[in-house]
Protein backbone atom coordinates (compact mmCIF):
# COMPACT_ATOMS: atom_id res chain seq x y z
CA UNK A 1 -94.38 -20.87 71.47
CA UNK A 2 -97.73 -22.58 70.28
CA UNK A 3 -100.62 -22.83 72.69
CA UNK A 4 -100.30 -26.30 72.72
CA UNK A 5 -96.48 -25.24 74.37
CA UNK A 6 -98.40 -22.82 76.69
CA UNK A 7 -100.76 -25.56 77.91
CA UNK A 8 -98.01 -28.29 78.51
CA UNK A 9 -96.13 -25.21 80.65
CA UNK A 10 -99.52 -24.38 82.69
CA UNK A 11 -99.45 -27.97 82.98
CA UNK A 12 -95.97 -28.79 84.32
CA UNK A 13 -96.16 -25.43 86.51
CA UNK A 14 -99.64 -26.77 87.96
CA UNK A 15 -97.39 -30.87 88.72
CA UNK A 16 -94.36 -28.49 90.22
CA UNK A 17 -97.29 -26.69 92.11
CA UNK A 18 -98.77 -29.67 93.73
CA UNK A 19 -95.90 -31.78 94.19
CA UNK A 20 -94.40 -28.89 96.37
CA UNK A 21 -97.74 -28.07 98.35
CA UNK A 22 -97.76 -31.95 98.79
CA UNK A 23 -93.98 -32.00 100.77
CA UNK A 24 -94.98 -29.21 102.45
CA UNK A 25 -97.79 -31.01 103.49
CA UNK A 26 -96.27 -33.88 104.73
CA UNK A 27 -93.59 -31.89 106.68
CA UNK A 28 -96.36 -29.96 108.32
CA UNK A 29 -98.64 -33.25 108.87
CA UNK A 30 -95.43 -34.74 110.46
CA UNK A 31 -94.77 -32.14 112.91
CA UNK A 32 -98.23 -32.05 113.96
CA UNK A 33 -98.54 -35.48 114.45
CA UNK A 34 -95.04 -35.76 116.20
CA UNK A 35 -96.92 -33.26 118.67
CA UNK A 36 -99.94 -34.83 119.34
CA UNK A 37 -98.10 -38.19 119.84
CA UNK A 38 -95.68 -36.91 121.83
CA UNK A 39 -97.70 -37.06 125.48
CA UNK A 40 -98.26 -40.99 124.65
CA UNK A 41 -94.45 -41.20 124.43
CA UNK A 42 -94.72 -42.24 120.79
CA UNK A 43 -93.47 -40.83 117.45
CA UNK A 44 -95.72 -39.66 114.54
CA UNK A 45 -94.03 -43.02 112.83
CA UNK A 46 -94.71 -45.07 115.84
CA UNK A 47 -98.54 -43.63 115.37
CA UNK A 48 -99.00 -44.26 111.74
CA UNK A 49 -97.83 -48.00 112.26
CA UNK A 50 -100.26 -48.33 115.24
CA UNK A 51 -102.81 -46.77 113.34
CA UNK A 52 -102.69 -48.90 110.34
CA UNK A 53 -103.45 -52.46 112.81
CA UNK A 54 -106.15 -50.86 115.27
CA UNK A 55 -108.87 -52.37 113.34
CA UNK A 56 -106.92 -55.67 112.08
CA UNK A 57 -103.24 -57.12 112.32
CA UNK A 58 -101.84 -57.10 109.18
CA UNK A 59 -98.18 -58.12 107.70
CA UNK A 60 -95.52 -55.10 107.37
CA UNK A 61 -95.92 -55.38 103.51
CA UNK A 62 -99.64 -54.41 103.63
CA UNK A 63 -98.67 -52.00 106.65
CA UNK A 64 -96.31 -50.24 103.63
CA UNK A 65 -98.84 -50.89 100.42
CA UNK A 66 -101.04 -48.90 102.65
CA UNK A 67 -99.31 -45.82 104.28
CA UNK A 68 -97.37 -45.82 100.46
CA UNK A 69 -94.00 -46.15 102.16
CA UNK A 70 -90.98 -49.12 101.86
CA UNK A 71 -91.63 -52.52 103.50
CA UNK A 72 -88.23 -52.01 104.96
CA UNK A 73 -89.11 -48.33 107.17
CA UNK A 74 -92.07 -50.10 108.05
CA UNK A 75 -90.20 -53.44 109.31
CA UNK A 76 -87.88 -50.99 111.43
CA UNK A 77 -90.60 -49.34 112.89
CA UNK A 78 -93.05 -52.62 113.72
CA UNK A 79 -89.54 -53.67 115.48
CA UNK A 80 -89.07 -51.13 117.66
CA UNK A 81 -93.01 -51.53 118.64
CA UNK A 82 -92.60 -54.85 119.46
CA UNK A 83 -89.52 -54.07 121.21
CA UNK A 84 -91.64 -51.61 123.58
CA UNK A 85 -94.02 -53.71 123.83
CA UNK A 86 -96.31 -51.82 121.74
CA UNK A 87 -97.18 -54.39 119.16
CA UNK A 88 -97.32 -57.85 118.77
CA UNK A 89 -95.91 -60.56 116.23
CA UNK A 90 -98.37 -62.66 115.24
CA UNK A 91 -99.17 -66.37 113.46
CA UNK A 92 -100.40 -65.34 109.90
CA UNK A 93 -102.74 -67.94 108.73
CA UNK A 94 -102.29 -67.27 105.13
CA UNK A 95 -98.69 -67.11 104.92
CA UNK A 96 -96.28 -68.86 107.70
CA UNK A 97 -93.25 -66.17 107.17
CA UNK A 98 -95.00 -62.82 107.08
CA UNK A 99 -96.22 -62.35 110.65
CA UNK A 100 -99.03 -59.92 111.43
CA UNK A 101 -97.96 -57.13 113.59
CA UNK A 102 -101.04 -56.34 116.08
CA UNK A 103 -101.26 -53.57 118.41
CA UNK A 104 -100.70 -54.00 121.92
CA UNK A 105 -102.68 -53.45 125.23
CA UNK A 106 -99.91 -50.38 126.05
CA UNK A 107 -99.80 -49.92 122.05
CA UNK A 108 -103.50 -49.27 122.13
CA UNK A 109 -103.51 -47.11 125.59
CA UNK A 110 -100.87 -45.30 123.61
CA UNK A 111 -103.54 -44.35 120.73
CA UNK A 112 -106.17 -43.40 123.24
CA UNK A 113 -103.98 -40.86 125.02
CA UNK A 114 -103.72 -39.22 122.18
CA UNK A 115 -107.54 -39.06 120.99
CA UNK A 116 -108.38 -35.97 122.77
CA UNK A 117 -105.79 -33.63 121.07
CA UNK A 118 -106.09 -35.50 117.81
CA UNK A 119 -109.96 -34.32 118.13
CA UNK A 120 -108.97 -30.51 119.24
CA UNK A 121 -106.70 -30.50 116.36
CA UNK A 122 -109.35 -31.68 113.58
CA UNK A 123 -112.26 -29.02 115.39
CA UNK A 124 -109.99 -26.36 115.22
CA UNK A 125 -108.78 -27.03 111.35
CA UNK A 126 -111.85 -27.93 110.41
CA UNK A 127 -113.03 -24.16 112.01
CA UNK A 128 -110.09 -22.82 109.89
CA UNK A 129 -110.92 -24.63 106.85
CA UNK A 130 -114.76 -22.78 106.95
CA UNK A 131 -116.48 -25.98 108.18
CA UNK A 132 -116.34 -29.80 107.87
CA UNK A 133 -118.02 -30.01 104.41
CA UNK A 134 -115.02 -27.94 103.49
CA UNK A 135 -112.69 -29.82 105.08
CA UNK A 136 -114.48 -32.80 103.54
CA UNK A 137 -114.18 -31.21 100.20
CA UNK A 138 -110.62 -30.71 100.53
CA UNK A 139 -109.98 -34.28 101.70
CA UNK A 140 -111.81 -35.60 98.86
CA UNK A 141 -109.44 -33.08 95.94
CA UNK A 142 -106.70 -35.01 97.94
CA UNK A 143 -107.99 -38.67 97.60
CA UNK A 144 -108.88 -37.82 94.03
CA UNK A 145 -105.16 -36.34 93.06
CA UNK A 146 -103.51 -39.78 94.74
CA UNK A 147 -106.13 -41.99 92.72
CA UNK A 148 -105.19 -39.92 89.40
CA UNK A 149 -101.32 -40.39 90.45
CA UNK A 150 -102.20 -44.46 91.38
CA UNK A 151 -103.94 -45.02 87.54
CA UNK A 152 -100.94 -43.24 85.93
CA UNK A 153 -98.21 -45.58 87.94
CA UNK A 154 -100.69 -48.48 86.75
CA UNK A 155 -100.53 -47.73 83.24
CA UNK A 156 -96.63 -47.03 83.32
């Protein structure tokens, strides 16, 4: 094997090595999540929805472009908020058929309840992590990782 062999190895290991430690990820951000929404008697789905219109409505397609999931999981889950009352359809200026799905009065109680142990949760995994510029350094290896895998989708 040439050391160009040995570097493309390292190199697919290190891909197999992240990809993995990212699902893990996600399946332990999940869980969490499902627990800390679960006193507001929302899902960690429910959450991320909410979470993505506190600021501004926006259509389900930007919802998904956003959180990096299908328009379709998050049309399901905008439905059932509106069903519960959570969210709101409403008028979009710029386009008549793509509503924009705005939290609630209950949708945004819903958030607030879970605030507190959202907080508790960072404190104590920021404490874990050795501090918040860690943590900060750790979110930022993260953000550059999904910009890296954005370019290379971009270039095809």
């Amino acid at each position: 094997m040439s050391p160009a062999d040995d570097a493309h190895t390292a190199e697919a290991d290190l891909l197999s090595g992240a990809a993995l430690t990212s699902f893990r990820l996600n399946g332990q951000f999940l869980a969490i999540a499902d627990r800390l929404a679960e006193p507001a008697g929302i899902t960690a789905a429910w959450w991320q929805v909410l979470g993505a219109v506190l600021a501004e409505p926006l259509p389900v397609s930007g919802i998904a472009r956003t959180m990096g999931i299908t328009r379709q999981s998050v049309q399901r889950i905008a439905d059932l908020l509106v069903r519960h009352r959570l969210a709101a359809y409403e008028p979009n200026p710029a386009h008549r058929r793509a509503k924009l799905l705005a939290p609630t009065a209950e949708g945004r109680a819903a958030i607030a309840e879970i605030v507190p142990g959202h907080r508790e949760f960072a404190a104590r995994l920021a404490q874990e992590l050795g501090g918040a510029e860690e943590f900060g350094r750790v979110v930022d290896a993260l953000r550059e990782l999904s910009a890296a895998l954005d370019a290379i989708e971009e270039r095809g």
